[in-house]
Protein backbone atom coordinates (compact mmCIF):
# COMPACT_ATOMS: atom_id res chain seq x y z
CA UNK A 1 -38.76 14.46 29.28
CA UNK A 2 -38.69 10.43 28.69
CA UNK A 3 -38.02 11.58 24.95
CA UNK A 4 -34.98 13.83 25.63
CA UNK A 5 -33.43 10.85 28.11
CA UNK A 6 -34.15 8.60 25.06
CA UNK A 7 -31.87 10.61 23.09
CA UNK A 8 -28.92 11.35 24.93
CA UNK A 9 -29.19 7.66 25.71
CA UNK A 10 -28.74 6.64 22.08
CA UNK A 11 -26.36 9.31 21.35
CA UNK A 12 -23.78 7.99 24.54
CA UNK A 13 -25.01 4.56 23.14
CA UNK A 14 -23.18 5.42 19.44
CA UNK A 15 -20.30 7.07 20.97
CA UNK A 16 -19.55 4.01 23.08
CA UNK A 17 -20.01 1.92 19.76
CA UNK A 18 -17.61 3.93 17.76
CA UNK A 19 -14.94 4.21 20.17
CA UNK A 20 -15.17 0.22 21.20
CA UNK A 21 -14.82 -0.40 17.64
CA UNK A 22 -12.03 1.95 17.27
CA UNK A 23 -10.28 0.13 19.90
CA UNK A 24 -10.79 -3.35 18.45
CA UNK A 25 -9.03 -2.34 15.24
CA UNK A 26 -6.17 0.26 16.39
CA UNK A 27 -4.80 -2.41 19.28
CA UNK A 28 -4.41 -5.80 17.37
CA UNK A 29 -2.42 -4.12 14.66
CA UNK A 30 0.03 -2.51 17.05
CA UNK A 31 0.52 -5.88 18.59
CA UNK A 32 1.34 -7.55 15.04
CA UNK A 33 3.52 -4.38 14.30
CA UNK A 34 5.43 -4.89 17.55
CA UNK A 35 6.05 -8.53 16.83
CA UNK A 36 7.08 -8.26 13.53
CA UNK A 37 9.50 -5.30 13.32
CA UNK A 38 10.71 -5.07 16.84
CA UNK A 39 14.22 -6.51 15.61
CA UNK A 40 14.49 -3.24 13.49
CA UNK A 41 17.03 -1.18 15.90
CA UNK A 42 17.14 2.81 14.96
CA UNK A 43 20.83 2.22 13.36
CA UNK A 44 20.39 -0.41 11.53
CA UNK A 45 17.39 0.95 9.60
CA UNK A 46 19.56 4.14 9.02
CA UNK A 47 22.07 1.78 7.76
CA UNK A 48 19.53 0.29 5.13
CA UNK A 49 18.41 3.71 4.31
CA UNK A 50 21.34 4.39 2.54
CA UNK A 51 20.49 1.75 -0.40
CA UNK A 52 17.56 4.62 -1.22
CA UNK A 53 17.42 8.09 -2.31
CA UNK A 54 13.64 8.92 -0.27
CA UNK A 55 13.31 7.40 3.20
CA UNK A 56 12.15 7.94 6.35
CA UNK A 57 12.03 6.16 9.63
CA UNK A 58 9.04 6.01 12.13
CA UNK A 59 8.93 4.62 15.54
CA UNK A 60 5.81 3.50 17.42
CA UNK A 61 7.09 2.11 20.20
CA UNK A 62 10.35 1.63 22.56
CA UNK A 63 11.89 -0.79 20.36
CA UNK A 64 9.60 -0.80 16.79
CA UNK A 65 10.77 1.02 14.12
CA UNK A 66 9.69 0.63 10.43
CA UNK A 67 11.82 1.89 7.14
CA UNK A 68 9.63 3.80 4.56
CA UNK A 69 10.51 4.51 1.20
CA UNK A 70 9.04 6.13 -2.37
CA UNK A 71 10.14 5.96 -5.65
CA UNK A 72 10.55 9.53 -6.24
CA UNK A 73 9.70 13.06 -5.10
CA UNK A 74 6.25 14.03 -6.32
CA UNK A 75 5.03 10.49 -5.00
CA UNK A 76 2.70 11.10 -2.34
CA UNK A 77 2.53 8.14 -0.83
CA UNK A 78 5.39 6.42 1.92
CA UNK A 79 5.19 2.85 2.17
CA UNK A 80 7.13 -0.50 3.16
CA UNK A 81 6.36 -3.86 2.76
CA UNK A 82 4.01 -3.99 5.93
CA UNK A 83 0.75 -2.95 6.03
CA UNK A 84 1.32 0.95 6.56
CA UNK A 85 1.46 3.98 4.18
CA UNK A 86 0.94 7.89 4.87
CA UNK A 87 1.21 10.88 3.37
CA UNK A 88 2.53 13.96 4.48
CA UNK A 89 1.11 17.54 4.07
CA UNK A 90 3.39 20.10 4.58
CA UNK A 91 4.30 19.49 8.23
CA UNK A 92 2.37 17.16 9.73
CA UNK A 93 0.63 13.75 8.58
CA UNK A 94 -2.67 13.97 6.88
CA UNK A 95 -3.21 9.99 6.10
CA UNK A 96 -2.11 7.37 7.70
CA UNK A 97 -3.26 4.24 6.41
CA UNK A 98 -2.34 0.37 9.09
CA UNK A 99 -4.65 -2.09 7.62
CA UNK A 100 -8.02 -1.28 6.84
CA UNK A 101 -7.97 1.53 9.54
CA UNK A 102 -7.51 5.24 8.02
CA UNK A 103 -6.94 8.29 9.72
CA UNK A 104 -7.83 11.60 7.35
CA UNK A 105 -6.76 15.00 8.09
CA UNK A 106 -7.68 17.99 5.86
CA UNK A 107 -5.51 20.57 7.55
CA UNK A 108 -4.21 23.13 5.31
CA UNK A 109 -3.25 26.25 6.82
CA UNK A 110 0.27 27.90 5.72
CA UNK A 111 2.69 27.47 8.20
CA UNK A 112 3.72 31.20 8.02
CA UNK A 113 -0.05 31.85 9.68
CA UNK A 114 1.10 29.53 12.53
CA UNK A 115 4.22 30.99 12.78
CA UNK A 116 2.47 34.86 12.91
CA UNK A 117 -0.15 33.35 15.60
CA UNK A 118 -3.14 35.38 13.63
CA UNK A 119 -5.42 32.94 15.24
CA UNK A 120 -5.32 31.42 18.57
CA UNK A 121 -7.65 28.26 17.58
CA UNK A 122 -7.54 26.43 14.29
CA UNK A 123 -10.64 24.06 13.34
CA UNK A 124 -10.02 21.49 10.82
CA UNK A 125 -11.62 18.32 10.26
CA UNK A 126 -10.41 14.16 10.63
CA UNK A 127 -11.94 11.41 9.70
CA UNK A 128 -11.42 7.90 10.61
CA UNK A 129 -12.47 4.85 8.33
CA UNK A 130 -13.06 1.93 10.63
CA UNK A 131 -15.74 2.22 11.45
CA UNK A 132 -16.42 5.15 9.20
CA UNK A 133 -16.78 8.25 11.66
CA UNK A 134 -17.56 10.75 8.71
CA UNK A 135 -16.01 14.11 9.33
CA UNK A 136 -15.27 15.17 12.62
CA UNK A 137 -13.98 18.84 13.88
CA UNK A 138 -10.29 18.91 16.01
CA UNK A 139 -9.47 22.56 17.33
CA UNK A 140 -6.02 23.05 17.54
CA UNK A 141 -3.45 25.39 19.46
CA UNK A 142 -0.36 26.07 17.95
CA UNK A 143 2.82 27.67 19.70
CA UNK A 144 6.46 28.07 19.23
CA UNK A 145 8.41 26.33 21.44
CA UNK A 146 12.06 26.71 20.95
CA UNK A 147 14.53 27.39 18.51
CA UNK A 148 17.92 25.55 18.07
CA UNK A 149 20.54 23.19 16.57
CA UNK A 150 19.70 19.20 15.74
CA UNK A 151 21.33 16.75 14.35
CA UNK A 152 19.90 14.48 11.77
CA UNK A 153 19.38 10.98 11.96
CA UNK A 154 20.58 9.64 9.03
CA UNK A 155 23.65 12.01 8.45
CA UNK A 156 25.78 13.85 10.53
CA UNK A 157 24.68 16.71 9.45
CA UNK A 158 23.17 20.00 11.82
CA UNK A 159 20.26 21.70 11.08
CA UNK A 160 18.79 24.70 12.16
CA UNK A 161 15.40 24.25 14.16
CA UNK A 162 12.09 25.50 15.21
CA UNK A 163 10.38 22.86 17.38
CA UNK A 164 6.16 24.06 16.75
CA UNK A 165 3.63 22.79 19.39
CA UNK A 166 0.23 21.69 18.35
CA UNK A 167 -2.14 21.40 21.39
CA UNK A 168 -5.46 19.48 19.80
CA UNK A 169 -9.06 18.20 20.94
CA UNK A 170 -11.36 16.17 19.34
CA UNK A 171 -14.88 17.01 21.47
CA UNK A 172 -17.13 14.38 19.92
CA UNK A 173 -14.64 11.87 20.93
CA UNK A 174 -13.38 13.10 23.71
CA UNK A 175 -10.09 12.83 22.55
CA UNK A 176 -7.03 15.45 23.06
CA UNK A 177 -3.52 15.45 22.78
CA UNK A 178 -0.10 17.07 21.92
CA UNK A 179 1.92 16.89 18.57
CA UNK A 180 5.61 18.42 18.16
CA UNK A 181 6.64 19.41 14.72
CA UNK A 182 10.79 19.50 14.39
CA UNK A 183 10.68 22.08 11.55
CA UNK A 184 14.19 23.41 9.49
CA UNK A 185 14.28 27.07 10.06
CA UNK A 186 15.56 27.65 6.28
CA UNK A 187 12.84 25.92 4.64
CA UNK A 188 10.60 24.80 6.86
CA UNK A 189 11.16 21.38 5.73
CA UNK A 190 10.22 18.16 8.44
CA UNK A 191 13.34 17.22 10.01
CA UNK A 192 11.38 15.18 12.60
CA UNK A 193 7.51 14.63 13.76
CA UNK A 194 5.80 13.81 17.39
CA UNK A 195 2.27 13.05 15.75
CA UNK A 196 -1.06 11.23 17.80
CA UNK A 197 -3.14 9.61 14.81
CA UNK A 198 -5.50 7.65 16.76
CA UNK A 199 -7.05 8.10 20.55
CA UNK A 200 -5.96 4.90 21.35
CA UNK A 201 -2.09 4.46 20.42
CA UNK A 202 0.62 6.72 21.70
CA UNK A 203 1.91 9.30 19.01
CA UNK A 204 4.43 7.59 16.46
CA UNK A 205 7.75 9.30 16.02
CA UNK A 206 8.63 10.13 12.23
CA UNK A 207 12.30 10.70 11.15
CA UNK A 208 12.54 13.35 8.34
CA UNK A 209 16.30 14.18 7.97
């Protein structure tokens, strides 16, 4: 009996450890972020964005947003001259990199399986690098919200819409949430992303189109 107390102890112990460390290096960044970009308004990035031919904005707060850019299409990688780069993976982002803190994401089912609803869960696994967390599993829920018109942020231009809900939960960390996926109906290209990539921060906003 002592034994088994022992052992959940220790196991509550390392989940308190993790996530306290996990706070520690998620919140100072954001703070730096806010202070150094908050002068960025929405237009005038779009304004810049027009000096390159791959760009997209992201917003993590009220008033921070952050330019990203690559040098051509097959690059993988979206970066600035801050701290930040992230890939995307078909709809959503799979690595998101703000100092020495990485989020992972292996998710890799076709969207046309989402879009069919042949399951009602999806397992997949994250992983977060510090502190190292080592693969963990997120079940997901996916649903089809709404279908429409948008227009795009850095043209005038009007796209046809699906908006996709992703309903998630992280169990070992207790940690759930909601992500919206803006997706163009002809292609099912990212027009414009509601993504959480870390318990701790509210989900960043990523301009596509």
């Amino acid at each position: 009996m002592n034994i088994q107390l022992i052992n959940i102890g220790m196991t509550t112990l390392i989940r308190l450890c993790f996530i306290l460390c996990l706070v520690s290096c998620s919140v100072i960044p954001e703070f730096k972020s806010f202070g150094n970009n908050s002068a960025n308004s929405l237009q005038s990035l779009v304004n810049k964005s027009s000096k390159y031919k791959y760009n997209v904005i992201i917003k993590e707060s009220r008033f921070n947003y952050s330019l990203f850019t690559k040098t051509n299409y097959e690059d993988d990688l979206w970066s600035n001259d801050s701290y930040i780069a992230f890939k995307i993976c078909d709809f959503r982002i799979c690595f998101y990199k703000e100092n020495s803190n990485e989020y992972i994401s292996n998710f890799n089912i076709p969207i046309e399986k989402l879009l069919n609803n042949d399951k009602e869960f999806y397992k997949n696994y994250i992983q977060f690098t510090n502190p190292n967390s080592g693969f963990i599993s997120q079940i997901s829920k996916f649903n089809l919200i709404e279908e429409g018109k948008i227009k795009g942020i850095f043209s005038d231009k009007e796209y046809s819409y699906f908006l996709l809900e992703e309903e998630f939960s992280v169990p070992k960390i207790k940690w759930t949430g909601k992500n919206l996926y803006y997706l163009d109906n002809s292609n099912y290209e990212v027009i414009k992303i509601s993504q959480s990539i870390s318990p701790f921060k509210k989900n960043i906003i990523l301009f596509y189109k």
